[in-house]
N, C-alpha and C. Protein backbone atom coordinates (compact mmCIF):
# COMPACT_ATOMS: atom_id res chain seq x y z
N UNK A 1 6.76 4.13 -17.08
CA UNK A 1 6.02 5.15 -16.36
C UNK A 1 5.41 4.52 -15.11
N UNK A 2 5.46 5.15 -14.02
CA UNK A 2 4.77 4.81 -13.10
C UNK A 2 3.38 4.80 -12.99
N UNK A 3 2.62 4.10 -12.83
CA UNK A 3 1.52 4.00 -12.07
C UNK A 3 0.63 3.52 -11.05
N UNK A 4 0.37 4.23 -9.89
CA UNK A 4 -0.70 5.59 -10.62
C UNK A 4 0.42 6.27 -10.09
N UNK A 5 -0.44 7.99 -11.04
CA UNK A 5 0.98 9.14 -11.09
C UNK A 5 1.32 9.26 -9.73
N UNK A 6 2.30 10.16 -8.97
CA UNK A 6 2.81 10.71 -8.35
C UNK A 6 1.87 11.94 -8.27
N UNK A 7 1.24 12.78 -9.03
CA UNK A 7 0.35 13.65 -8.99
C UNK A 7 -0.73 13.60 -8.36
N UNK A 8 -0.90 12.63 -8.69
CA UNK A 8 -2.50 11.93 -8.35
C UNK A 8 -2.61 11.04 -6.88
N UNK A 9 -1.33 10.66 -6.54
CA UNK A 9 -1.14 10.01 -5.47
C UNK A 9 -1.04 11.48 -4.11
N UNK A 10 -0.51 12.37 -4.71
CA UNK A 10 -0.26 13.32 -3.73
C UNK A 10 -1.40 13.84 -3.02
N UNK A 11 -2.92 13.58 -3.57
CA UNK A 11 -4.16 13.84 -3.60
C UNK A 11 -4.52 13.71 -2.18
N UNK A 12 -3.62 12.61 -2.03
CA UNK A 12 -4.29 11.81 -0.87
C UNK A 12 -3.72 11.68 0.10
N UNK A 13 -2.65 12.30 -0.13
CA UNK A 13 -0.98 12.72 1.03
C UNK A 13 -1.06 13.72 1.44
N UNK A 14 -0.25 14.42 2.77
CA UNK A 14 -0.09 16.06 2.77
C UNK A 14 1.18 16.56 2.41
N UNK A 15 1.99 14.97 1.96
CA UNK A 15 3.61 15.56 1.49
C UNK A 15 3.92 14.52 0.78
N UNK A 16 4.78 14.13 0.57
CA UNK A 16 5.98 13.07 -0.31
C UNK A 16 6.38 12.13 0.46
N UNK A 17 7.03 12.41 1.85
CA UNK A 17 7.10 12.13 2.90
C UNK A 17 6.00 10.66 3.54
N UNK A 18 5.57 11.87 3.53
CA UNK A 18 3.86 10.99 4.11
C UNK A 18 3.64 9.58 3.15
N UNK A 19 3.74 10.24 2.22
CA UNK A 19 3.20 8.93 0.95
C UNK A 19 4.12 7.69 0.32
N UNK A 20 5.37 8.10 0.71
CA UNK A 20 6.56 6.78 0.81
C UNK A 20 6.49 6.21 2.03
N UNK A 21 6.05 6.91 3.44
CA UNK A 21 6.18 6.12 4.39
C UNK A 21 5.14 5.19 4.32
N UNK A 22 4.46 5.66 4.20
CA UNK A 22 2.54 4.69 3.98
C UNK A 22 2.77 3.45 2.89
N UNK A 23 3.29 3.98 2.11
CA UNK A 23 3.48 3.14 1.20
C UNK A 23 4.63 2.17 1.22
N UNK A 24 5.77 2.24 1.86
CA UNK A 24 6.52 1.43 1.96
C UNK A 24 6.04 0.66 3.61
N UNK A 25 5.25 1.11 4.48
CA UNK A 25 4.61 0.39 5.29
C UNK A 25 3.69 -0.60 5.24
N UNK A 26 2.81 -0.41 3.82
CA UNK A 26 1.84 -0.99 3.52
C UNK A 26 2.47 -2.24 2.80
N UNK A 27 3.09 -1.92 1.94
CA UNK A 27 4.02 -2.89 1.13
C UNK A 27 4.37 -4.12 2.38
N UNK A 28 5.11 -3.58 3.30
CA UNK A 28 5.91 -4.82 4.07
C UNK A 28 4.80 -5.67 4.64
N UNK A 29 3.16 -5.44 4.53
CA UNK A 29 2.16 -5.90 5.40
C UNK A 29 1.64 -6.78 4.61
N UNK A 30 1.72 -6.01 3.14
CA UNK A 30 1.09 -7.16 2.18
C UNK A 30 2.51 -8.16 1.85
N UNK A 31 3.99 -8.29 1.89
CA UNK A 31 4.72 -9.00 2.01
C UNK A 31 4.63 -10.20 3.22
N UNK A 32 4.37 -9.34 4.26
CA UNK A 32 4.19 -10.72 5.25
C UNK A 32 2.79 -11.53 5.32
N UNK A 33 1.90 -10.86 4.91
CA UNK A 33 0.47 -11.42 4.10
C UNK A 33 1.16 -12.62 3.61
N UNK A 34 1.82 -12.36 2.14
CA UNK A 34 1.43 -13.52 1.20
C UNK A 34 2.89 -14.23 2.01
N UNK A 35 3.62 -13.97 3.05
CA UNK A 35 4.68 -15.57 3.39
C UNK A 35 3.97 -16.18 4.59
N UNK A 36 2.51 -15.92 4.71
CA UNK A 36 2.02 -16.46 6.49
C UNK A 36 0.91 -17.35 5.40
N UNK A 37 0.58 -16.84 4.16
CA UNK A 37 -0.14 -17.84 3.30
C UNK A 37 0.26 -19.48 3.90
N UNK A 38 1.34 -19.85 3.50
CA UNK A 38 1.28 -21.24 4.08
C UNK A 38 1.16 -21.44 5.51
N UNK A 39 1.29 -20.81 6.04
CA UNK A 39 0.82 -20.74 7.65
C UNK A 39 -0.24 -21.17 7.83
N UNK A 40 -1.22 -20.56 7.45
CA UNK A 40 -2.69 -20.61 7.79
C UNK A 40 -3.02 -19.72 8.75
N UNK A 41 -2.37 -18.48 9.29
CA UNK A 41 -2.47 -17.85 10.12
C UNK A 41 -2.73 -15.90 9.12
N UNK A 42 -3.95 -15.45 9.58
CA UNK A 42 -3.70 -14.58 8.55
C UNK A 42 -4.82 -13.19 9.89
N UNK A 43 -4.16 -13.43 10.90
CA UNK A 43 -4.88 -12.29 11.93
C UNK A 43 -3.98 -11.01 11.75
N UNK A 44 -2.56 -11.22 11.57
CA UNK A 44 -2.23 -10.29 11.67
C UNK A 44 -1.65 -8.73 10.40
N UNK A 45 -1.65 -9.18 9.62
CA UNK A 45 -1.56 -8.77 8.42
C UNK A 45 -3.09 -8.63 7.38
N UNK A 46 -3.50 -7.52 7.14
CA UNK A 46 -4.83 -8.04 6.36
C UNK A 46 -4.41 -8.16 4.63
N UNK A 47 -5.09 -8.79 3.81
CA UNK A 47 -4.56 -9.01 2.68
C UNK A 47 -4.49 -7.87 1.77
N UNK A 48 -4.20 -7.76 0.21
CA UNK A 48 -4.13 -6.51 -0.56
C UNK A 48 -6.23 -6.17 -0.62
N UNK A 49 -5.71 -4.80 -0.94
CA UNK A 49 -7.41 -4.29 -0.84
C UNK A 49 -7.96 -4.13 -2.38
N UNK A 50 -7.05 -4.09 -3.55
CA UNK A 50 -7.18 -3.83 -4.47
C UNK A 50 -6.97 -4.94 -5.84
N UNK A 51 -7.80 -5.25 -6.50
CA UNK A 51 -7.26 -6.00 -7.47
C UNK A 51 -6.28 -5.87 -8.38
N UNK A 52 -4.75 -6.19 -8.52
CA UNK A 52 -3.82 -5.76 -9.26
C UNK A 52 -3.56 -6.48 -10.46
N UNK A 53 -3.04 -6.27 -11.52
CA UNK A 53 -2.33 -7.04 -12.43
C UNK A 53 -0.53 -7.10 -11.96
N UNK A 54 -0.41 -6.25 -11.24
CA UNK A 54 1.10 -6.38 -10.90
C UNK A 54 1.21 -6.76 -9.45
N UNK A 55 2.57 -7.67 -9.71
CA UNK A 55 3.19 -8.82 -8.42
C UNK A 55 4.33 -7.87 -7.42
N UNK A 56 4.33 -6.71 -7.67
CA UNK A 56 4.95 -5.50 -6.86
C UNK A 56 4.30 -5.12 -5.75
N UNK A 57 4.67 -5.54 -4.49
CA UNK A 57 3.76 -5.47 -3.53
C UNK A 57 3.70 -3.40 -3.35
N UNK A 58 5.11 -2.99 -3.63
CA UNK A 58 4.93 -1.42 -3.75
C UNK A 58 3.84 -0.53 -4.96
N UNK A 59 3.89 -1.07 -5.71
CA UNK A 59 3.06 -0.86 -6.89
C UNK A 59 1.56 -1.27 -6.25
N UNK A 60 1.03 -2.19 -5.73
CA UNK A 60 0.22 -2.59 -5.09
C UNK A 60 -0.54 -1.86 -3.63
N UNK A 61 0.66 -1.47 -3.34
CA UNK A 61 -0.17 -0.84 -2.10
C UNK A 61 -0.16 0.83 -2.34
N UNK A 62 0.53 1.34 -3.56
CA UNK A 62 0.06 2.73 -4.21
C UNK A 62 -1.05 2.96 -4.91
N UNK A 63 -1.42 1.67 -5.39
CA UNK A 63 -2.89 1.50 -5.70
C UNK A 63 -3.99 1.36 -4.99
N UNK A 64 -3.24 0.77 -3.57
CA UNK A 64 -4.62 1.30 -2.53
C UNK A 64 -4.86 2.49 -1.83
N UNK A 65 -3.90 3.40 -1.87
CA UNK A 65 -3.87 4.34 -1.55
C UNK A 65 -4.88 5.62 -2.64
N UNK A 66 -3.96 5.28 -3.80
CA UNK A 66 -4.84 6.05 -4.78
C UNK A 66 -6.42 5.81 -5.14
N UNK A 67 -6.79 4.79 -5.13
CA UNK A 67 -8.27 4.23 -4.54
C UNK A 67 -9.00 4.76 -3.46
N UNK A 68 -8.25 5.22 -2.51
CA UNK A 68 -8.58 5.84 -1.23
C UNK A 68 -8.70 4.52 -0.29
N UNK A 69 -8.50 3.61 -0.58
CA UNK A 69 -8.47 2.38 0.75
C UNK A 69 -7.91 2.44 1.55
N UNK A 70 -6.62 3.29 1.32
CA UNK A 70 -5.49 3.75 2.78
C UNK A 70 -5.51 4.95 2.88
N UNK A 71 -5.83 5.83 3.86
CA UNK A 71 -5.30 6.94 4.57
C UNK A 71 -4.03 7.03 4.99
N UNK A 72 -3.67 8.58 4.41
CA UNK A 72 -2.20 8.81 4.51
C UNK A 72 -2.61 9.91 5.54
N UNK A 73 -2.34 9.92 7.03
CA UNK A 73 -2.27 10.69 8.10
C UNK A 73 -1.03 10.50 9.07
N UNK A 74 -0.42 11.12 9.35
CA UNK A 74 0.38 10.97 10.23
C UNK A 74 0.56 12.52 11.48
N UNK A 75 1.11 12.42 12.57
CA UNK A 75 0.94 13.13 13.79
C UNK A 75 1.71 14.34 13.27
N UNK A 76 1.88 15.38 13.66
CA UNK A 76 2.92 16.44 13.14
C UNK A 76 3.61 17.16 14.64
């Protein structure tokens, strides 16, 4: 089962749309987060907002969303 639901995630979306793009955007930010780790360079990417038990950076950034840490807005 997924979590958090799809129901509950929509809360915070105005579509489906909206909430895969955010979320697969957010994902690639916390991906380049943790490969600039050995860098020492960490201006451009900010880290995850949420404490997870799971290493799914997608799973991870649906949890910040459903938290309300990310706004799902986009232009129409």
């Amino acid at each position: 089962m997924i979590q958090p639901r799809v129901d509950e995630l929509l809360e915070h979306a105005d579509s489906r749309y909206g909430l895969v793009i955010a979320g697969a955007k957010r994902a690639r930010q916390i991906n380049n987060y943790h490969h600039q780790l050995g860098e020492g360079t960490f201006e451009d990417f900010p880290p995850p907002l949420v404490q997870s038990r799971s290493k799914n950076y997608l799973t991870i950034a649906l949890e910040e969303i459903a938290e309300g840490k990310i706004k799902v807005e986009y232009p129409r």
